[in-house]
N, C-alpha and C. Protein backbone atom coordinates (compact mmCIF):
# COMPACT_ATOMS: atom_id res chain seq x y z
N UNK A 1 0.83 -1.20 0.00
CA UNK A 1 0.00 0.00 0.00
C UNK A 1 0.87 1.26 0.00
N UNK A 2 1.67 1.41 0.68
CA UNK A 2 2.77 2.36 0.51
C UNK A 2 3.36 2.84 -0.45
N UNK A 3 3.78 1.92 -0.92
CA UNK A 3 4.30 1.78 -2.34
C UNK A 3 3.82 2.40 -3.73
N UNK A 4 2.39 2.17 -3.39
CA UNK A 4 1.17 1.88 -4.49
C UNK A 4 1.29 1.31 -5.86
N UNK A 5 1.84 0.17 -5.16
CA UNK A 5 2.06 -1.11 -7.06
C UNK A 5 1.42 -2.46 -6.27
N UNK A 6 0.90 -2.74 -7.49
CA UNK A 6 0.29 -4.02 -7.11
C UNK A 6 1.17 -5.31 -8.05
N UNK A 7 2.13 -6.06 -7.23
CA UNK A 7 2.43 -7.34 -7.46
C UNK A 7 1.94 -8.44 -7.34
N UNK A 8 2.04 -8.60 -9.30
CA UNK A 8 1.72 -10.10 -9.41
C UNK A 8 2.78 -11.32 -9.47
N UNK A 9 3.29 -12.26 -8.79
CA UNK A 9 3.73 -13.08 -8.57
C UNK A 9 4.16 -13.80 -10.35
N UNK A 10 2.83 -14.22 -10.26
CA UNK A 10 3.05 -15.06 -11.26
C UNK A 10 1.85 -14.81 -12.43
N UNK A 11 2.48 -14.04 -13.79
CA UNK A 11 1.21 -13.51 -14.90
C UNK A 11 0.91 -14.83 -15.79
N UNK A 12 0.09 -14.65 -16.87
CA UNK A 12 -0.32 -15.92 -17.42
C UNK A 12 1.25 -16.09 -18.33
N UNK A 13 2.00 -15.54 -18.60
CA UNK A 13 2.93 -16.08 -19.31
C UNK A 13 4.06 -16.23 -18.56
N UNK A 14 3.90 -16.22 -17.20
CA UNK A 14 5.07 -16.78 -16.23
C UNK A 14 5.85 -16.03 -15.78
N UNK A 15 5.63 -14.76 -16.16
CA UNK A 15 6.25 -14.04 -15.27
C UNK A 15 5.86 -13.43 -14.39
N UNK A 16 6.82 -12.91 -13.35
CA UNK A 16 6.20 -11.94 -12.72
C UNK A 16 5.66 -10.05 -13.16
N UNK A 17 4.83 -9.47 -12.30
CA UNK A 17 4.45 -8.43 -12.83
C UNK A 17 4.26 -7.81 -11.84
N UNK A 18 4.76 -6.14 -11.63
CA UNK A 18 4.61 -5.04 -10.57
C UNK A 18 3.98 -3.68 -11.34
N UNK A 19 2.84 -3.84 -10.99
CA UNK A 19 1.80 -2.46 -11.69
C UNK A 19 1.72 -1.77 -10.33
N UNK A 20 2.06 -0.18 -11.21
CA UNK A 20 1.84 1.29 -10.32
C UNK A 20 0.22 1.19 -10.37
N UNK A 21 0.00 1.68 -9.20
CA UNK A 21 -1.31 1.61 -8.70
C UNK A 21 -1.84 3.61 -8.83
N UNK A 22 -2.74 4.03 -9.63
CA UNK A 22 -3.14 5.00 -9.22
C UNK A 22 -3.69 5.54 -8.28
N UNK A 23 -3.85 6.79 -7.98
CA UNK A 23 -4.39 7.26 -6.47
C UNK A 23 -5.96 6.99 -6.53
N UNK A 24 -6.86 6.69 -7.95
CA UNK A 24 -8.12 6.50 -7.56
C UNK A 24 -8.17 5.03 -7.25
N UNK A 25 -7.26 4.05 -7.68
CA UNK A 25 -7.20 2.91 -7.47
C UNK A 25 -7.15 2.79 -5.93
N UNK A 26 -5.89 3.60 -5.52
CA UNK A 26 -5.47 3.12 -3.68
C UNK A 26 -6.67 3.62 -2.83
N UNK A 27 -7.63 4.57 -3.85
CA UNK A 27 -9.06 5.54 -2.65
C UNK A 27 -9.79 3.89 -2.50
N UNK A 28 -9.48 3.30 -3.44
CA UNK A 28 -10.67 1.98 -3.31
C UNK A 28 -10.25 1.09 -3.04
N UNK A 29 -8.98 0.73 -2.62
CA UNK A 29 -8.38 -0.36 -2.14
C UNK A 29 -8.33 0.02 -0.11
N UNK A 30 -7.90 1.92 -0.45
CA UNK A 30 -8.25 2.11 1.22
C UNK A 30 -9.39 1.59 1.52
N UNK A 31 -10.72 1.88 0.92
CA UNK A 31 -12.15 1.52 1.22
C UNK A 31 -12.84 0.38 1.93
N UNK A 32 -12.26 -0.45 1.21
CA UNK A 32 -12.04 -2.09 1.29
C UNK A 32 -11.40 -2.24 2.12
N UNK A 33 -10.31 -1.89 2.43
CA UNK A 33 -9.87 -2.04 3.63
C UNK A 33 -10.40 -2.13 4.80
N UNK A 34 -10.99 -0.77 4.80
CA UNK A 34 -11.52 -0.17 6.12
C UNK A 34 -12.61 -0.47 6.53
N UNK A 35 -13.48 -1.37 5.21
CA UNK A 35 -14.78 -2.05 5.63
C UNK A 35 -14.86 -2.44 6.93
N UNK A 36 -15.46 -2.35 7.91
CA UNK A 36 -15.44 -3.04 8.73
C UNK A 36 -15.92 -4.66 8.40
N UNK A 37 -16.23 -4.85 7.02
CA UNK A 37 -16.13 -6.54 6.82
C UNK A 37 -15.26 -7.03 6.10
N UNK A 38 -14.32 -6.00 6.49
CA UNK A 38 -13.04 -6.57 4.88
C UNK A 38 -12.36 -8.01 5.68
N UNK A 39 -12.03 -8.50 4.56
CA UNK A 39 -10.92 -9.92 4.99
C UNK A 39 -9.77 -9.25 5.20
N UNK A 40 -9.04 -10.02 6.23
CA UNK A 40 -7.50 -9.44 7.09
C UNK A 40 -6.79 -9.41 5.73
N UNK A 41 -6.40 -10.26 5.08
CA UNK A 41 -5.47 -10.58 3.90
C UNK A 41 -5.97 -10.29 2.66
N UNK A 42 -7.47 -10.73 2.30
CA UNK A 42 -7.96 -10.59 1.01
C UNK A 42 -8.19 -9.29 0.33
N UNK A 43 -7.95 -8.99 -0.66
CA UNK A 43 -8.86 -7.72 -1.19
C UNK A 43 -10.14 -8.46 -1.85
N UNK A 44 -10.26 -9.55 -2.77
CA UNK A 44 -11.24 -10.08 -2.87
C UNK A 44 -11.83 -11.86 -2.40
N UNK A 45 -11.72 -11.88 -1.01
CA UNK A 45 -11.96 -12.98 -0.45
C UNK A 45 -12.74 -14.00 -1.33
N UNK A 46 -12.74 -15.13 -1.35
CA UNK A 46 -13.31 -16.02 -1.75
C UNK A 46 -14.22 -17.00 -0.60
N UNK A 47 -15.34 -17.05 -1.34
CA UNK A 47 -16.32 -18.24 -0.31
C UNK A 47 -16.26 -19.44 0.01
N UNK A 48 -15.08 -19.99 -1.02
CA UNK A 48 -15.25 -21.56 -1.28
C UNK A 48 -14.15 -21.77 -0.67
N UNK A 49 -13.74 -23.19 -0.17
CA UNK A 49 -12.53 -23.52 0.20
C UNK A 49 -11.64 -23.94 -1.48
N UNK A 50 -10.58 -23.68 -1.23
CA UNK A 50 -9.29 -24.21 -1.80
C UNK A 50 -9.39 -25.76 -2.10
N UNK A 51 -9.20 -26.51 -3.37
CA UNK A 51 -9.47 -27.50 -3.55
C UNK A 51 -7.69 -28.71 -2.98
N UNK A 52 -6.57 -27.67 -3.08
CA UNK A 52 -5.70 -28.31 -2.40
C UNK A 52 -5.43 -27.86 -1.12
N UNK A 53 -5.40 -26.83 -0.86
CA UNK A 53 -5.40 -26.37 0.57
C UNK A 53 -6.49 -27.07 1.53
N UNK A 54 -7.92 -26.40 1.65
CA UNK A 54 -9.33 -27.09 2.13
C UNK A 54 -9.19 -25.40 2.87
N UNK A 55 -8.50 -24.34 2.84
CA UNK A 55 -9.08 -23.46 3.55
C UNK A 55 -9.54 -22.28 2.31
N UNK A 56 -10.27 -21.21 3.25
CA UNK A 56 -10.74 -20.21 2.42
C UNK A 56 -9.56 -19.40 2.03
N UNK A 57 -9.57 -18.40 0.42
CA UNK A 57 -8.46 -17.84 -0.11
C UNK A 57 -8.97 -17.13 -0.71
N UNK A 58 -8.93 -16.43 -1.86
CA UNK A 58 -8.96 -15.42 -3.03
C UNK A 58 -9.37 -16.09 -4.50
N UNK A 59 -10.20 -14.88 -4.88
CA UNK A 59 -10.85 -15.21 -6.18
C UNK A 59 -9.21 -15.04 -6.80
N UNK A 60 -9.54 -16.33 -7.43
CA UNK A 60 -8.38 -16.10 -8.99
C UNK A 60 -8.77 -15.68 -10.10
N UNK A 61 -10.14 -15.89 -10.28
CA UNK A 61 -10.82 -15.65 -11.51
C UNK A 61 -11.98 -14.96 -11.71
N UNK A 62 -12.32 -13.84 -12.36
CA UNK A 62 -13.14 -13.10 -11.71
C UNK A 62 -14.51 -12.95 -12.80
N UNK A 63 -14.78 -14.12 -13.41
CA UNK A 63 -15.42 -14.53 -14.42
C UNK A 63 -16.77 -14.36 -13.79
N UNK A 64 -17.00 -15.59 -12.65
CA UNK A 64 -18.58 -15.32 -12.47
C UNK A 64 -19.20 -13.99 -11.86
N UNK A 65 -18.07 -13.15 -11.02
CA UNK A 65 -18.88 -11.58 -10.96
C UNK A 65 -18.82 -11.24 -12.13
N UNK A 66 -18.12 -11.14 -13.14
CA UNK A 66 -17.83 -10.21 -14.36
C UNK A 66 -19.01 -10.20 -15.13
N UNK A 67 -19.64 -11.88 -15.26
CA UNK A 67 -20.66 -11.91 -16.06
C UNK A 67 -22.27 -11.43 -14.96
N UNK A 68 -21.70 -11.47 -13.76
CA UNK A 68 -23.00 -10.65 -13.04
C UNK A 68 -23.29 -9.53 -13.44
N UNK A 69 -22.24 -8.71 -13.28
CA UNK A 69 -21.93 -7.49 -13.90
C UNK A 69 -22.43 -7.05 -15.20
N UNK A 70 -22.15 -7.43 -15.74
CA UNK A 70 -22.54 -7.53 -17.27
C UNK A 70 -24.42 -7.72 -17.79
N UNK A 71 -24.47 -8.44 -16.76
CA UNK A 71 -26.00 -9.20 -16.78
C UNK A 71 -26.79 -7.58 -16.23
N UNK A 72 -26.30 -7.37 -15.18
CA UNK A 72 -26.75 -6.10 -14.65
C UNK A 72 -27.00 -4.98 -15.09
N UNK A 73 -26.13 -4.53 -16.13
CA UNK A 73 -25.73 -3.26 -17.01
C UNK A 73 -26.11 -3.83 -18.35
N UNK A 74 -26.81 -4.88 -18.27
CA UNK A 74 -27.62 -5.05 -19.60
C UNK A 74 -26.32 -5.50 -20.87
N UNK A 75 -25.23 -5.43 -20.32
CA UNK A 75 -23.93 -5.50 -21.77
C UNK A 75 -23.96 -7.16 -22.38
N UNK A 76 -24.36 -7.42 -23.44
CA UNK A 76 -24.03 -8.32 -23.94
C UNK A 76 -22.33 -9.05 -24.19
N UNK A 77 -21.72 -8.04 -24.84
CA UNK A 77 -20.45 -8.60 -25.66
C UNK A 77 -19.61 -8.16 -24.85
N UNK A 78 -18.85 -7.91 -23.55
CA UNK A 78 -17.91 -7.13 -22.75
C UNK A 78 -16.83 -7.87 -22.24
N UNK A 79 -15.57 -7.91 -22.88
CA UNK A 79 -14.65 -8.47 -21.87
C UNK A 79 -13.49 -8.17 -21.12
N UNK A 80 -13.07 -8.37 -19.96
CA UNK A 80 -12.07 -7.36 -18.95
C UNK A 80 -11.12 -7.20 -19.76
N UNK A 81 -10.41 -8.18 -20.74
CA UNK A 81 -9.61 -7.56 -21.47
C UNK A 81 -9.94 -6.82 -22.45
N UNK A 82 -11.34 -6.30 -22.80
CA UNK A 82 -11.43 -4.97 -23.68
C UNK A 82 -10.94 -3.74 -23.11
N UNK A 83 -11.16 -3.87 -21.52
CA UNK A 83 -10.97 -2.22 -20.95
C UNK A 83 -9.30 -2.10 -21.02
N UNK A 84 -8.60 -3.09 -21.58
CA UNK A 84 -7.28 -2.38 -21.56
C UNK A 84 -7.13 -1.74 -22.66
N UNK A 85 -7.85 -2.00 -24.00
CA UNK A 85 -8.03 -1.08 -24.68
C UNK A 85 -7.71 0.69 -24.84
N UNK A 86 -8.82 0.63 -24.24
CA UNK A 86 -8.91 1.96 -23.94
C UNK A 86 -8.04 2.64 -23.44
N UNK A 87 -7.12 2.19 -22.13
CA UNK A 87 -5.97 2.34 -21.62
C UNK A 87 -5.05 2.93 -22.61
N UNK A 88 -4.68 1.86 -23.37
CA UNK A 88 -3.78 2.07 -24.04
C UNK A 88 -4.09 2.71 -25.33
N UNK A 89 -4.96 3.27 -25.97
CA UNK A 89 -5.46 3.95 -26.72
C UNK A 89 -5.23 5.43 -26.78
N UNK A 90 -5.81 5.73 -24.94
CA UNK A 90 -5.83 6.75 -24.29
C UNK A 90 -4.34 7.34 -24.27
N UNK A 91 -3.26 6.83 -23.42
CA UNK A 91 -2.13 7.04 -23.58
C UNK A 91 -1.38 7.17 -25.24
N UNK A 92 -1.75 6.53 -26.39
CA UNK A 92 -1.29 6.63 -27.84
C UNK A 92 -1.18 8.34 -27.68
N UNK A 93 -2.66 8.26 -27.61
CA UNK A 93 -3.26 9.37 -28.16
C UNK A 93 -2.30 10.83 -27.10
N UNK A 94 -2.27 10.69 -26.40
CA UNK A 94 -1.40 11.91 -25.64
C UNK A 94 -0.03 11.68 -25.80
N UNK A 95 0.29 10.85 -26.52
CA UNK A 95 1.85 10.92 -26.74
C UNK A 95 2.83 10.24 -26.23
N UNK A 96 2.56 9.12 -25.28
CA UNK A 96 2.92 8.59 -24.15
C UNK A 96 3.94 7.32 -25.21
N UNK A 97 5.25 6.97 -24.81
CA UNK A 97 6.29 6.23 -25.67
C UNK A 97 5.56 5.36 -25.90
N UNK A 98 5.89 4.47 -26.65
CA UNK A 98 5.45 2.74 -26.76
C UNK A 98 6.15 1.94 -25.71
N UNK A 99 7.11 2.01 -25.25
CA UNK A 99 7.66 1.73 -24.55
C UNK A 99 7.14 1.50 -22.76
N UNK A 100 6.59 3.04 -22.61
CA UNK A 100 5.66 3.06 -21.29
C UNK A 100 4.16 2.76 -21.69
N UNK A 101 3.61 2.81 -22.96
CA UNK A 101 2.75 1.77 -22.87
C UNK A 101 2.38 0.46 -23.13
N UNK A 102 3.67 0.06 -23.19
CA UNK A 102 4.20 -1.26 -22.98
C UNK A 102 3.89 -2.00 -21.62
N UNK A 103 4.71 -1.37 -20.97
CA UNK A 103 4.99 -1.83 -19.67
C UNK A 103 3.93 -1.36 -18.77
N UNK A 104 2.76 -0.58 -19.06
CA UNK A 104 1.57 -0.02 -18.09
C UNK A 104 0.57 -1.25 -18.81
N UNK A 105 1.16 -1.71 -19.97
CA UNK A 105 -0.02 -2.79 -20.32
C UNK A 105 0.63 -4.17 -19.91
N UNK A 106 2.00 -4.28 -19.58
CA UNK A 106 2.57 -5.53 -19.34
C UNK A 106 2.71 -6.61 -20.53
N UNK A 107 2.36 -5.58 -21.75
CA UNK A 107 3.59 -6.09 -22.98
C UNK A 107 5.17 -6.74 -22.85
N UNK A 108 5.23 -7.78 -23.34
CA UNK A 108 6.76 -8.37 -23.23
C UNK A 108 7.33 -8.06 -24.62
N UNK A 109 6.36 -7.92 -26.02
CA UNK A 109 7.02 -7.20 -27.16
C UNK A 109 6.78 -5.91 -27.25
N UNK A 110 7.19 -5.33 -28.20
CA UNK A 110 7.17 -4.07 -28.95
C UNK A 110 6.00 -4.45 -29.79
N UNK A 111 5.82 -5.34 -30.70
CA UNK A 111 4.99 -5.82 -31.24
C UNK A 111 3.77 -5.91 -31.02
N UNK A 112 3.53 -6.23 -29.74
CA UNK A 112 1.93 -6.03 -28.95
C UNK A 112 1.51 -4.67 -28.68
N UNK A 113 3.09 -3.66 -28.38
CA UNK A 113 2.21 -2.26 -28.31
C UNK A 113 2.00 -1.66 -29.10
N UNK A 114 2.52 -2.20 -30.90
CA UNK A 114 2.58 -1.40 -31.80
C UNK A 114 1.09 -0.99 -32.42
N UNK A 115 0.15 -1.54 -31.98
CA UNK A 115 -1.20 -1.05 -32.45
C UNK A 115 -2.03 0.04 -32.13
N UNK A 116 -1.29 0.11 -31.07
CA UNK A 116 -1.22 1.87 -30.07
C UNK A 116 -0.56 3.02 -31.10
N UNK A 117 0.26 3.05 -31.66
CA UNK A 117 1.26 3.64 -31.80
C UNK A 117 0.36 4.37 -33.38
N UNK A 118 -0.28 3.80 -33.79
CA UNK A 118 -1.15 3.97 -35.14
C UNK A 118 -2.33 4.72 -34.68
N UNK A 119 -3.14 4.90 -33.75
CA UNK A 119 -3.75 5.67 -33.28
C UNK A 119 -4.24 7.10 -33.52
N UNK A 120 -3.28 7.78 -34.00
CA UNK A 120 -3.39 9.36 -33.91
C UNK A 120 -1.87 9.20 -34.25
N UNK A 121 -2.21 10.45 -35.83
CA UNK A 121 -1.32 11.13 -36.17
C UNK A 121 -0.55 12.39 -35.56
N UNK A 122 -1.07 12.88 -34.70
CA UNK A 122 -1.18 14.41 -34.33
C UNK A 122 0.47 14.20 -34.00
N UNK A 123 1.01 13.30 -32.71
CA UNK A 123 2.66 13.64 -32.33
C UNK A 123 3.45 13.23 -33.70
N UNK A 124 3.40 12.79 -34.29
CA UNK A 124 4.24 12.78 -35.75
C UNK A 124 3.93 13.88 -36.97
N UNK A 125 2.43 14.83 -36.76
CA UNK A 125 2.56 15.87 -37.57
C UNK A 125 3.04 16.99 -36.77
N UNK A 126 3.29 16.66 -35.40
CA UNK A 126 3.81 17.86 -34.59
C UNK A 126 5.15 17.43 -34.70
N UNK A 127 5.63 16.63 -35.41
CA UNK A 127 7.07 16.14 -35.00
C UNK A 127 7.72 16.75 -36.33
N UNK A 128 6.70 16.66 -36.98
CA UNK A 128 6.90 16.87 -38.96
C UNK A 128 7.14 18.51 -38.97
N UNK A 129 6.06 19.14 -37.68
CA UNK A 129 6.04 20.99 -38.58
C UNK A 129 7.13 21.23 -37.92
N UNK A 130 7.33 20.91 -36.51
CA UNK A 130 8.81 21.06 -35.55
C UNK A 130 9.71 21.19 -36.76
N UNK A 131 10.05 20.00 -37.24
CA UNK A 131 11.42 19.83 -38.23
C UNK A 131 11.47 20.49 -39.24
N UNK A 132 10.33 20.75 -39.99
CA UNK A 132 10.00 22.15 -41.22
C UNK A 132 10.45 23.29 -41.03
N UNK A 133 9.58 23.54 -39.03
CA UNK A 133 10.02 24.45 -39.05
C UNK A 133 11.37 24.87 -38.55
N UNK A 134 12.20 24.09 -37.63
CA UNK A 134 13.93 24.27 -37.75
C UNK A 134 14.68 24.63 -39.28
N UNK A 135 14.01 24.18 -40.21
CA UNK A 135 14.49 23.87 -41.85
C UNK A 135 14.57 25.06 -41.87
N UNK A 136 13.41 25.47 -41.90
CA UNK A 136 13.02 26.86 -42.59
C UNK A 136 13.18 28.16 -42.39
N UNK A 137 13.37 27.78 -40.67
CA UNK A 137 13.02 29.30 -40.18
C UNK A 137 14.55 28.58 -38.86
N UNK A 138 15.38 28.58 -39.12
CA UNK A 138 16.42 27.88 -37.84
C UNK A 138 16.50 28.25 -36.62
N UNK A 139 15.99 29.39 -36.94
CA UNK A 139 16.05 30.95 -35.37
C UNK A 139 14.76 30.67 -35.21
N UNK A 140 13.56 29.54 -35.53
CA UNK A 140 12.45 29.45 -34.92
C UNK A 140 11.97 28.02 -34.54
N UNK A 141 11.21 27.01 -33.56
CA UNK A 141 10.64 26.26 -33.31
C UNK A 141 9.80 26.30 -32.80
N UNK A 142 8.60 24.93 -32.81
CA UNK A 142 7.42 25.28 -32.45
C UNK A 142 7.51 24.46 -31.11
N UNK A 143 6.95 24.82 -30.29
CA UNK A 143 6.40 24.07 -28.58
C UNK A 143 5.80 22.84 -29.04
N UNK A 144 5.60 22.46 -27.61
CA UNK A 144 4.73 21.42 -27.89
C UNK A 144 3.37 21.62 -28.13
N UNK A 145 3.06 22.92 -28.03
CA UNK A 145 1.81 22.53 -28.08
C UNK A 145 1.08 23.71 -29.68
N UNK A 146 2.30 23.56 -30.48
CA UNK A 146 1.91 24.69 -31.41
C UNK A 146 2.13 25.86 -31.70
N UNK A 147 2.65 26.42 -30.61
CA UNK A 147 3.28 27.93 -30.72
C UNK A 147 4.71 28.28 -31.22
N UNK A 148 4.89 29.19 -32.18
CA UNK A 148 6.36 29.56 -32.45
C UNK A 148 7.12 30.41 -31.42
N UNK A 149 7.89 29.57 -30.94
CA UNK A 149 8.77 30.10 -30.25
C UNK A 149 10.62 30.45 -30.26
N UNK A 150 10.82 31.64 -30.56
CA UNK A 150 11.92 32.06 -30.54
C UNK A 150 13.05 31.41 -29.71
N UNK A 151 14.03 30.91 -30.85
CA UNK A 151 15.21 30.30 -29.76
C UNK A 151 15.91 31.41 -29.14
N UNK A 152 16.85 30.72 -27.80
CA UNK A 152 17.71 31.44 -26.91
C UNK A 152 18.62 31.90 -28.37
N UNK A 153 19.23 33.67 -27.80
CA UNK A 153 20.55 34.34 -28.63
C UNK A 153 21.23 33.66 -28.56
């Protein structure tokens, strides 16, 4: 909690994985906490016993709420791995490396984030007038955000 990354031990392709936790994430992990019915250890306790253990533990799989969920909000076609989507869409689009949205998606290639990267033209036509405009005008560049700005004498 301190920290605010959530480690996974062991991901589906065997590795391990340490995700930064945002501050709206930790408001709802405090929450849970503080339930006065929260589980000592669990964030999402499980009801059933452990089929090798025999004691109670943690959802691994979060399929049968998901499709409650779903049932609830009326969504037919929805799956948890669509909302990373968006994630990483979101970040393309503001400019964010492939690289860090790599690793905020827990990509092991370049290859998996490269579909991000196609998204929005805008940082490569801002990258394009930048360089035009060094060409053209050398005593001028543009900001990031569009403005010509006069270099230092």
């Amino acid at each position: 909690m301190e920290r605010m990354v959530w480690r996974i031990p062991v991901t589906k392709n065997g590795d391990s994985q340490t995700i930064p936790l945002t501050p709206n994430c930790m408001e709802i992990l405090r929450r849970r906490k503080d339930d006065g019915e929260a589980h000592e250890r669990w964030v999402f306790p499980s009801d059933r016993k452990g089929r090798k253990t025999g004691i109670l533990g943690h959802l691994t799989s979060p399929k049968t709420a998901w499709a409650r969920l779903l049932e609830r909000a009326e969504i037919d076609d929805l799956r948890i791995h669509d909302l990373r989507r968006p994630a990483g869409s979101y970040m393309a689009i503001q400019g964010v490396s492939p690289t860090i949205i790599g690793k905020a998606l827990g990509h092991r290639s370049v290859q998996a984030t490269a579909i991000y990267s196609r998204l929005t033209q805008d940082p490569v036509r801002q990258a394009l007038e930048n360089a035009q405009a060094a060409l053209t005008m050398p005593d001028r560049l543009l900001s990031k955000n569009g403005q010509v700005e006069k270099l230092a004498e």
